[in-house]
PDB file of N, CA and C in Angstrom:
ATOM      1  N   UNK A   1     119.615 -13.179-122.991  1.00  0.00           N
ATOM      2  CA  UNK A   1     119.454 -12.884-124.387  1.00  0.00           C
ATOM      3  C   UNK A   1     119.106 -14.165-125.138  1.00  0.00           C
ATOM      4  N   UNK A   2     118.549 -13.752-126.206  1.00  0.00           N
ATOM      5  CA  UNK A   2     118.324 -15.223-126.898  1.00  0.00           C
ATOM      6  C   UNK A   2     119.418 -16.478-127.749  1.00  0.00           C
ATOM      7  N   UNK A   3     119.446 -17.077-128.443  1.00  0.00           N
ATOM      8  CA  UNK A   3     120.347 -17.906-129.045  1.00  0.00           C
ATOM      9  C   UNK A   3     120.830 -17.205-130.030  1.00  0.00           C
ATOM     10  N   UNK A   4     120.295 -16.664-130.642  1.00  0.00           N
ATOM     11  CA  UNK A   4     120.684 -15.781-131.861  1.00  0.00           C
ATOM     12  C   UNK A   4     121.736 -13.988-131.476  1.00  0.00           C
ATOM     13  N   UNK A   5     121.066 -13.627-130.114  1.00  0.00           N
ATOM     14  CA  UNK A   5     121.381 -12.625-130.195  1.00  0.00           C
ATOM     15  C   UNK A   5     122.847 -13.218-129.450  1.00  0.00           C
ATOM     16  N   UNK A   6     123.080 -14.183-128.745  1.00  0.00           N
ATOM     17  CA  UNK A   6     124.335 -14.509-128.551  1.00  0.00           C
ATOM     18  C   UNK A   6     125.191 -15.090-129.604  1.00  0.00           C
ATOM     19  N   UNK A   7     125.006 -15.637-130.508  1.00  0.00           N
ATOM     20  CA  UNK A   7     125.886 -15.828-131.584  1.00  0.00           C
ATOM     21  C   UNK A   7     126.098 -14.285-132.585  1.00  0.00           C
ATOM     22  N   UNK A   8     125.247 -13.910-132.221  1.00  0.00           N
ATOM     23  CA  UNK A   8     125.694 -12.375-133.205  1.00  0.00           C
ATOM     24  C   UNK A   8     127.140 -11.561-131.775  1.00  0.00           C
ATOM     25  N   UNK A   9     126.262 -11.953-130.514  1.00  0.00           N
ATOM     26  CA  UNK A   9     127.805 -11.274-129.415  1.00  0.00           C
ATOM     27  C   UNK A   9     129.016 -11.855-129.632  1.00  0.00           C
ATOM     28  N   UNK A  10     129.095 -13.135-130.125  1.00  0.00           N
ATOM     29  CA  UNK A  10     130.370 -13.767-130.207  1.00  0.00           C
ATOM     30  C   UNK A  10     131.100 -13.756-131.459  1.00  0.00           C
ATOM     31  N   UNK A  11     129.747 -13.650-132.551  1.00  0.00           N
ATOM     32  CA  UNK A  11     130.416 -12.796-133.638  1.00  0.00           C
ATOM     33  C   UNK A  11     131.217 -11.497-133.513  1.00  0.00           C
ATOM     34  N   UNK A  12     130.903 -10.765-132.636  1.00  0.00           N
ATOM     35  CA  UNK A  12     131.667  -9.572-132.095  1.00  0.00           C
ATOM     36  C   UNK A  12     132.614  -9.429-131.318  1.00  0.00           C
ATOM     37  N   UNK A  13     133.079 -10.802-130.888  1.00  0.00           N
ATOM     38  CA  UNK A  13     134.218 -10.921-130.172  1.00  0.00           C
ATOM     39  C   UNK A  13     134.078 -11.119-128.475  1.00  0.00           C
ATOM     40  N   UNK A  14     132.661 -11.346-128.628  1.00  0.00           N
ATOM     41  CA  UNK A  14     132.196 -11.671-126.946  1.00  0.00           C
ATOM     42  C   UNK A  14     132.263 -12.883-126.340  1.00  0.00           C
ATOM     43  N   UNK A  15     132.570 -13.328-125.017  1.00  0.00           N
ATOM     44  CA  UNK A  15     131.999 -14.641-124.645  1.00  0.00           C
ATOM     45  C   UNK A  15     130.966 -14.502-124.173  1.00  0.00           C
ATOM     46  N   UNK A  16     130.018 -15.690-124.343  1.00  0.00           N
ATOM     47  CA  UNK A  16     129.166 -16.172-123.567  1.00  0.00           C
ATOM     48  C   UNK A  16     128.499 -17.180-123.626  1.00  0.00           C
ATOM     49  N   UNK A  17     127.633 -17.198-122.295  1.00  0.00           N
ATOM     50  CA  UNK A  17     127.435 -19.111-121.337  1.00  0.00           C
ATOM     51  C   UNK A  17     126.100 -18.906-120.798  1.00  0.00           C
ATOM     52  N   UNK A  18     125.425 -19.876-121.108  1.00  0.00           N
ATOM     53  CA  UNK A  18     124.152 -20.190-120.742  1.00  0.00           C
ATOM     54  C   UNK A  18     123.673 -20.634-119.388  1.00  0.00           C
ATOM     55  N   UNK A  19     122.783 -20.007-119.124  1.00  0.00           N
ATOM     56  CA  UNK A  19     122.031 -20.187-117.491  1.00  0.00           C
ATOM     57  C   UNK A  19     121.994 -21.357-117.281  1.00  0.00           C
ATOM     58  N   UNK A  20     122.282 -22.550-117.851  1.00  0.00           N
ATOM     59  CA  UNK A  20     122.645 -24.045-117.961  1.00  0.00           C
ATOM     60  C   UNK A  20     123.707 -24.492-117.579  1.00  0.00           C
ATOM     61  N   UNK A  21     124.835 -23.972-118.282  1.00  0.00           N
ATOM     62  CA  UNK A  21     126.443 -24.020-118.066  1.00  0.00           C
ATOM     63  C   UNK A  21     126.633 -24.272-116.542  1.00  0.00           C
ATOM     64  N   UNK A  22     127.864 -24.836-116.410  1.00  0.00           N
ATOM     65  CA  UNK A  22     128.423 -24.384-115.074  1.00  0.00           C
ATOM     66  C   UNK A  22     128.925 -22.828-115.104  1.00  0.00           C
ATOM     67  N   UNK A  23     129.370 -22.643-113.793  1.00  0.00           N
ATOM     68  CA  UNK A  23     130.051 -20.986-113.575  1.00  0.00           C
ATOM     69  C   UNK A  23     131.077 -20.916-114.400  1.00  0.00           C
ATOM     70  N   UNK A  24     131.907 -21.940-114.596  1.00  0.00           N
ATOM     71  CA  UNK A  24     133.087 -21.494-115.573  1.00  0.00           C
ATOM     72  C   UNK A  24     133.101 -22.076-117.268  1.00  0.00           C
ATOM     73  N   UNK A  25     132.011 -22.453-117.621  1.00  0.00           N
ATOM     74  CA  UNK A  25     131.406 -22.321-118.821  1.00  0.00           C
ATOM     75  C   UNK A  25     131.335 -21.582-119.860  1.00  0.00           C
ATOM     76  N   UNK A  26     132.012 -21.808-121.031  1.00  0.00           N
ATOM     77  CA  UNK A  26     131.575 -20.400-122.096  1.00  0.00           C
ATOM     78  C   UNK A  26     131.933 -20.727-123.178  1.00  0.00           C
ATOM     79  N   UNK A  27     131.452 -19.912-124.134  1.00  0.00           N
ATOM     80  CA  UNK A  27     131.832 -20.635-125.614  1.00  0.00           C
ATOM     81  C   UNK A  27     132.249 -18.784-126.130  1.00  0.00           C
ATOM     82  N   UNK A  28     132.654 -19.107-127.631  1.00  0.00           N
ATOM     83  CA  UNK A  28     133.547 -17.841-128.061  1.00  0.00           C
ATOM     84  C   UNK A  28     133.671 -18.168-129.681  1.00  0.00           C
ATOM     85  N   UNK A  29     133.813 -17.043-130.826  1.00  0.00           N
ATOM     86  CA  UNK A  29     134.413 -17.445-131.686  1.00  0.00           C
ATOM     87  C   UNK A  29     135.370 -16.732-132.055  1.00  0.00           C
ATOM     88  N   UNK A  30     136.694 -17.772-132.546  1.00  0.00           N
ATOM     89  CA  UNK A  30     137.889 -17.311-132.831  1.00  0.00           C
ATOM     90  C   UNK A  30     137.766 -17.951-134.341  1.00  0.00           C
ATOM     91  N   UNK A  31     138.147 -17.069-135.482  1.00  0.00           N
ATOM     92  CA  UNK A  31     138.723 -17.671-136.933  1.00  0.00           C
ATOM     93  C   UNK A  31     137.511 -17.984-137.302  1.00  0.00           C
ATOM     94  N   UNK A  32     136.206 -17.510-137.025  1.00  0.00           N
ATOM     95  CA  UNK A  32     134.844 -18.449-137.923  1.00  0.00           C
ATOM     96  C   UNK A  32     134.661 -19.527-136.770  1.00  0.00           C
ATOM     97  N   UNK A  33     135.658 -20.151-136.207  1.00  0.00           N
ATOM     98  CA  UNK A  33     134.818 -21.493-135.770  1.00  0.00           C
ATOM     99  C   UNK A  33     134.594 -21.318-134.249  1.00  0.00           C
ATOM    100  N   UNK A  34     133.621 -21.685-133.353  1.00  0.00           N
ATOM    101  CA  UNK A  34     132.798 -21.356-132.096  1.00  0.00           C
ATOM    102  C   UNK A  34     133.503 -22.757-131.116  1.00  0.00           C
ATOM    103  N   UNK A  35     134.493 -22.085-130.161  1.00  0.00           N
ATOM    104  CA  UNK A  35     135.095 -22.822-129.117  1.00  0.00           C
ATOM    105  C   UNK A  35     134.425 -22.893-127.729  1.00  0.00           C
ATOM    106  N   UNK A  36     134.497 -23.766-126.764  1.00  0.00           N
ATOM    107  CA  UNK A  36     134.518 -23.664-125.378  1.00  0.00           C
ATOM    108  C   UNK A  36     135.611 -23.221-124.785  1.00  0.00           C
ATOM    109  N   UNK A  37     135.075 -22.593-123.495  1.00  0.00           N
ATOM    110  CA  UNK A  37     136.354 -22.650-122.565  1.00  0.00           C
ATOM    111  C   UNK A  37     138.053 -23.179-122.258  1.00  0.00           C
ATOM    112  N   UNK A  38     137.829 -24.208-122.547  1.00  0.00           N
ATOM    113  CA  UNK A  38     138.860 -25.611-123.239  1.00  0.00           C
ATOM    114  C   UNK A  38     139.792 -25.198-124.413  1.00  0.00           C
ATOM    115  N   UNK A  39     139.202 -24.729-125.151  1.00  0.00           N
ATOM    116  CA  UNK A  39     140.027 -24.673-126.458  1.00  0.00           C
ATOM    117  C   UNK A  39     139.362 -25.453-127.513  1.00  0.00           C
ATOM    118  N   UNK A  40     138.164 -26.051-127.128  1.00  0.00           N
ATOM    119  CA  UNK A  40     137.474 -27.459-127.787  1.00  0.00           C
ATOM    120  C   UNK A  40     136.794 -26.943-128.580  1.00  0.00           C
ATOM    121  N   UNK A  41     136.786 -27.084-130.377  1.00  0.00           N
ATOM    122  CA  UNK A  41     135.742 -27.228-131.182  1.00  0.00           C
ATOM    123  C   UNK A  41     134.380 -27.227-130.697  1.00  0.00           C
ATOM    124  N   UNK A  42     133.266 -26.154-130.555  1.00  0.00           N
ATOM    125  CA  UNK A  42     132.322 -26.905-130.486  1.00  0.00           C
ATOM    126  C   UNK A  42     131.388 -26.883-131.957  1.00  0.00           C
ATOM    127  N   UNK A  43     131.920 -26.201-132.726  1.00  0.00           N
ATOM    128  CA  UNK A  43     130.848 -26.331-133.748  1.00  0.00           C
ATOM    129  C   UNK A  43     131.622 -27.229-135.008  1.00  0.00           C
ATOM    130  N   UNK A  44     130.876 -27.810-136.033  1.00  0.00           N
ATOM    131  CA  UNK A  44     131.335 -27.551-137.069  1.00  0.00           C
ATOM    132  C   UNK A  44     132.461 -28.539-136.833  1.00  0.00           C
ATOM    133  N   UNK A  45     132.650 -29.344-136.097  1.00  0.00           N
ATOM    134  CA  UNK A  45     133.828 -30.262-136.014  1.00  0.00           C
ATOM    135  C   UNK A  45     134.127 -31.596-137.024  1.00  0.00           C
ATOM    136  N   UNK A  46     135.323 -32.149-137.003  1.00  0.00           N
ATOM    137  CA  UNK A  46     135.483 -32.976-138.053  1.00  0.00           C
ATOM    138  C   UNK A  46     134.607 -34.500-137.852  1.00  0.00           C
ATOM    139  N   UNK A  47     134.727 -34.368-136.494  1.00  0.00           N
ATOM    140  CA  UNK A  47     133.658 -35.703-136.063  1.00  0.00           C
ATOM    141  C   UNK A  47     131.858 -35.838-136.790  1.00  0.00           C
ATOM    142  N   UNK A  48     131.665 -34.689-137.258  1.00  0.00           N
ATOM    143  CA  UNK A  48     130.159 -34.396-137.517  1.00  0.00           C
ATOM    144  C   UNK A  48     129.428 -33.866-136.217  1.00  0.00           C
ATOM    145  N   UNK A  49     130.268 -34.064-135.288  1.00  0.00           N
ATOM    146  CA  UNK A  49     128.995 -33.090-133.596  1.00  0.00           C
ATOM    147  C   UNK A  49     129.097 -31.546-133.927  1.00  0.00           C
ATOM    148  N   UNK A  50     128.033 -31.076-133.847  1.00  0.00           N
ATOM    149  CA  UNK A  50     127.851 -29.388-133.580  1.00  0.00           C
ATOM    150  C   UNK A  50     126.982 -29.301-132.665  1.00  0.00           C
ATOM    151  N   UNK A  51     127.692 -28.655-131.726  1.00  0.00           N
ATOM    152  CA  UNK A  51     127.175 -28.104-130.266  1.00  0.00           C
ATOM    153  C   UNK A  51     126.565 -27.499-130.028  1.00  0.00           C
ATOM    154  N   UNK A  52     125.958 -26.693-131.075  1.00  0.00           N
ATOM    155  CA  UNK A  52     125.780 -25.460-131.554  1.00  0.00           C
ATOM    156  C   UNK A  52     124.354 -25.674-131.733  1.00  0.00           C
ATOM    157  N   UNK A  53     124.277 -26.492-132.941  1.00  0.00           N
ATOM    158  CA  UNK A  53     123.072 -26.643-133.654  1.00  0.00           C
ATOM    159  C   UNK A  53     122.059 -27.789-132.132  1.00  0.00           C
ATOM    160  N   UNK A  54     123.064 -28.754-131.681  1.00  0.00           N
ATOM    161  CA  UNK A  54     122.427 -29.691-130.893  1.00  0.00           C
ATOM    162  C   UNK A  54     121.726 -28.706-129.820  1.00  0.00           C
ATOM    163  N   UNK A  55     121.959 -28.106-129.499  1.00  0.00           N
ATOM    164  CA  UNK A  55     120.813 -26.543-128.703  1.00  0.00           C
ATOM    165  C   UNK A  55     119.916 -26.328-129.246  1.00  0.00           C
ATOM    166  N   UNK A  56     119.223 -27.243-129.934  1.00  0.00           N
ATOM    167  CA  UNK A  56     118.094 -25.850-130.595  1.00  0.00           C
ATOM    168  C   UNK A  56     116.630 -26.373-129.741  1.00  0.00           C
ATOM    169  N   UNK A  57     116.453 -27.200-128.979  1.00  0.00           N
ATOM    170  CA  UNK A  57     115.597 -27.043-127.945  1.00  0.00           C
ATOM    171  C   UNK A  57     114.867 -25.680-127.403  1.00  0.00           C
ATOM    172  N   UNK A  58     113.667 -25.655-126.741  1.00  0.00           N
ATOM    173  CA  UNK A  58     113.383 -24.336-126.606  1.00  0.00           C
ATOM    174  C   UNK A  58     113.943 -24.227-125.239  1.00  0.00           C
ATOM    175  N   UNK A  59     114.483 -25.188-124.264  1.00  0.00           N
ATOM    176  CA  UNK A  59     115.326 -24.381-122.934  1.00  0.00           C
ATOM    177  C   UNK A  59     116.580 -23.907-123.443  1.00  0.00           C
ATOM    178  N   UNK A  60     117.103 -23.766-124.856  1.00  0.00           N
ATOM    179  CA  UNK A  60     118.641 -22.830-125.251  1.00  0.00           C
ATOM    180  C   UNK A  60     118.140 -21.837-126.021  1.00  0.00           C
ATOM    181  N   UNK A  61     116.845 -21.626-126.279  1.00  0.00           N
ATOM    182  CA  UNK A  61     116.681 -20.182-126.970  1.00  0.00           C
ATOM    183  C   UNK A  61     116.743 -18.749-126.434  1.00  0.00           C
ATOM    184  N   UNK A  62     116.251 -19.200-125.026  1.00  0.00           N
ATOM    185  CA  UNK A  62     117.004 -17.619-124.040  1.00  0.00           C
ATOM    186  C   UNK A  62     117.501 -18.006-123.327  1.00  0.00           C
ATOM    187  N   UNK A  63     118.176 -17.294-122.009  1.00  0.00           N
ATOM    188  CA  UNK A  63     119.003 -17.683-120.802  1.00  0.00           C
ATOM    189  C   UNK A  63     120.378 -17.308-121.311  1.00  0.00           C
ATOM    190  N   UNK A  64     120.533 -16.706-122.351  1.00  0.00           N
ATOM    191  CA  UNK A  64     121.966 -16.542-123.119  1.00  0.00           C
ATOM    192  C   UNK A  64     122.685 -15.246-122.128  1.00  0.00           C
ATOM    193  N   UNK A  65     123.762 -15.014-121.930  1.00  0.00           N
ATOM    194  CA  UNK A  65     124.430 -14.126-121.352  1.00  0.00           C
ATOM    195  C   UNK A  65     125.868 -13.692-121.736  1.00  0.00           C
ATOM    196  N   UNK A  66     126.243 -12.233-121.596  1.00  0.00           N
ATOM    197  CA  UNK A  66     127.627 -12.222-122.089  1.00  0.00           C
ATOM    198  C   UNK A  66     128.937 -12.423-120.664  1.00  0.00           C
ATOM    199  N   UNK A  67     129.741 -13.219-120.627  1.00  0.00           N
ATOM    200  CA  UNK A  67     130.679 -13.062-120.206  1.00  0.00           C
ATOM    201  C   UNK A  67     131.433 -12.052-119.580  1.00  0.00           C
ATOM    202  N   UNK A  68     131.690 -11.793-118.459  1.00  0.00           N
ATOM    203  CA  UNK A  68     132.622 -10.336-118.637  1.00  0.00           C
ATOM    204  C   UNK A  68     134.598 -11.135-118.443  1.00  0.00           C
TER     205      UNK A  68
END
């Protein structure tokens, strides 16, 4: 799926990890803000990094997948 259509899945309460990721890879959003696997901030963090936005290359616009 594309970049977009996976942030609208995780808007919905889905995970998912990019054909990039390792196997146990994934991001999620809990409360508004978009985590990894970890528990780790990836967006929107106090440091100024967004993980999120730093994807916008055209190898993160598809390859998107949901989690089961």
């Amino acid at each position: 799926m594309s970049k977009n259509e996976a942030l609208l899945a995780m808007q919905q309460g889905k995970k998912v990890a990019h054909m990039y990721f390792d196997d146990n890879e994934f991001l999620y959003i809990k409360g508004g803000i978009m985590y990894t696997e970890d528990n780790y901030k990836f967006d929107n963090r106090e440091d100024g990094y967004d993980g999120w936005k730093d994807r916008s290359s055209e190898a993160f616009q598809k390859g998107w997948y949901i989690v089961a």
